[in-house]
C-alpha atoms as a PDB file:
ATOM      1  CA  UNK A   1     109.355 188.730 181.606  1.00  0.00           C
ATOM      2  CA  UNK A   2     112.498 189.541 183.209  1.00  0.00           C
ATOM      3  CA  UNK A   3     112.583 191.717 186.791  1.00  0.00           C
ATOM      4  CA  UNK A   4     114.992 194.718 187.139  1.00  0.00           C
ATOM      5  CA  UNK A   5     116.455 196.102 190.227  1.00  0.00           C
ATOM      6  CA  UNK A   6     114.412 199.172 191.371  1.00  0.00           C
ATOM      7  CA  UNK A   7     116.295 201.983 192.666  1.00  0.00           C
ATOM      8  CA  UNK A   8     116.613 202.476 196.719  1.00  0.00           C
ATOM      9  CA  UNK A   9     116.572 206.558 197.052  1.00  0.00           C
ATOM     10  CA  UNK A  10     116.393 209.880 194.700  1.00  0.00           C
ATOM     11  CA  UNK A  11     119.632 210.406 193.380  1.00  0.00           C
ATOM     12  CA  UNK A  12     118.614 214.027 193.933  1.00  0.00           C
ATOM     13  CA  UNK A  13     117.233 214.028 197.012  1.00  0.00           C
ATOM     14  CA  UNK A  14     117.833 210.698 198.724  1.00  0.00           C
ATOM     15  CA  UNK A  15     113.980 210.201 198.960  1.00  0.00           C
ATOM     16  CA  UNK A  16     112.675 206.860 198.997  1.00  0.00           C
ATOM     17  CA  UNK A  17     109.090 207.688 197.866  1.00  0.00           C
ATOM     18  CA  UNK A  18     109.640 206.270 194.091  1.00  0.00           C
ATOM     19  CA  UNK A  19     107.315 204.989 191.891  1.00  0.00           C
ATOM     20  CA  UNK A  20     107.545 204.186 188.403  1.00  0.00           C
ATOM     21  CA  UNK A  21     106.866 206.782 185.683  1.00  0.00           C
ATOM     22  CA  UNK A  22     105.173 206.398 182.363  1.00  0.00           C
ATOM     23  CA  UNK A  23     107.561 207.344 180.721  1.00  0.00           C
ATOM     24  CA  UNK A  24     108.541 203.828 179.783  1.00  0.00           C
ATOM     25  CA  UNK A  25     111.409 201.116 180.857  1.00  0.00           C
ATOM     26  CA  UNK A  26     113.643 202.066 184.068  1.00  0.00           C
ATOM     27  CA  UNK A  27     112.025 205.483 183.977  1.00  0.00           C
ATOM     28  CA  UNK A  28     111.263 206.602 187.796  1.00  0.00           C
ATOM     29  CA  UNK A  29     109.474 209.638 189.889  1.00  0.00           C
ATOM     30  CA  UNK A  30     110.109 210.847 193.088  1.00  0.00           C
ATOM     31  CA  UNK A  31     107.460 212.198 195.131  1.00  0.00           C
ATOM     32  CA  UNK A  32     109.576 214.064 197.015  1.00  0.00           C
ATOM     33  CA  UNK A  33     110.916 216.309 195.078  1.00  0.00           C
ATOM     34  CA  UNK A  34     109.001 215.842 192.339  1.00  0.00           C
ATOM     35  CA  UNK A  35     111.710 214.823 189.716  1.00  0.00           C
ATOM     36  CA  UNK A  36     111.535 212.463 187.286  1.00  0.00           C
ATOM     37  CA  UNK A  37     114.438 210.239 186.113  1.00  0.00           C
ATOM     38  CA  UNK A  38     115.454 207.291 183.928  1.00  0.00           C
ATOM     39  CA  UNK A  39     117.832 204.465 184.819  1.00  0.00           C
ATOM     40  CA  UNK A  40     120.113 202.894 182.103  1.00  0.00           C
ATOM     41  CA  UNK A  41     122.649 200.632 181.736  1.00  0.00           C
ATOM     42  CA  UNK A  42     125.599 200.905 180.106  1.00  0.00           C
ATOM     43  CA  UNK A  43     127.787 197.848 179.746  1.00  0.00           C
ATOM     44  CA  UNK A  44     130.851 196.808 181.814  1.00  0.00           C
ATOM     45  CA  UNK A  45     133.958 198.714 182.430  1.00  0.00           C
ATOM     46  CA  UNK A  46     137.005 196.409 181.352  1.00  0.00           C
ATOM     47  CA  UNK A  47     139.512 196.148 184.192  1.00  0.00           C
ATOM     48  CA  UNK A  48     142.487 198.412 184.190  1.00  0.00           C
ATOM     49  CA  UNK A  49     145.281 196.931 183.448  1.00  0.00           C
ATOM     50  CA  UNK A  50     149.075 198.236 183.874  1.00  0.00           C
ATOM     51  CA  UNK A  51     152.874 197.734 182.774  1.00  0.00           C
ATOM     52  CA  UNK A  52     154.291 199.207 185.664  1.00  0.00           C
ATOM     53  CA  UNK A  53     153.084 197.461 189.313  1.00  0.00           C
ATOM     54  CA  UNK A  54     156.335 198.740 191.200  1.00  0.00           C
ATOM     55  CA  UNK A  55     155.296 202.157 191.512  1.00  0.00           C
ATOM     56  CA  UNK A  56     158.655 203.756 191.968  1.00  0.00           C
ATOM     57  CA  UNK A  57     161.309 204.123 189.673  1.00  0.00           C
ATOM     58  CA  UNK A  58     164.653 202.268 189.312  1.00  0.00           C
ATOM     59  CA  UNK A  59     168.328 203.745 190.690  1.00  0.00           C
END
């Protein structure tokens, strides 16, 4: 079984009172403000890449 990364604060609140929810994999409550949540990932962002690294245009 492989270990995720738990969440630091409420992304709502900024609470750090979290405990996991029932709800299933990465899903999270806060008993602060009593808000539930769910944490997914998504994939990685290819780099962005450009032509023109000058910035200005030619005279």
């Amino acid at each position: 079984m492989s270990e995720r990364a738990a969440p630091f604060f409420c992304p709502y609140c900024g609470d750090e009172d979290l405990r996991p929810n029932e709800q299933g994999h990465g899903a999270w409550e806060c008993a602060a403000c009593s808000r539930a949540f769910q944490l997914k990932f998504l994939g990685l962002l290819a780099p962005a890449t450009s032509s023109d690294t000058s910035g200005g245009e030619e005279t």
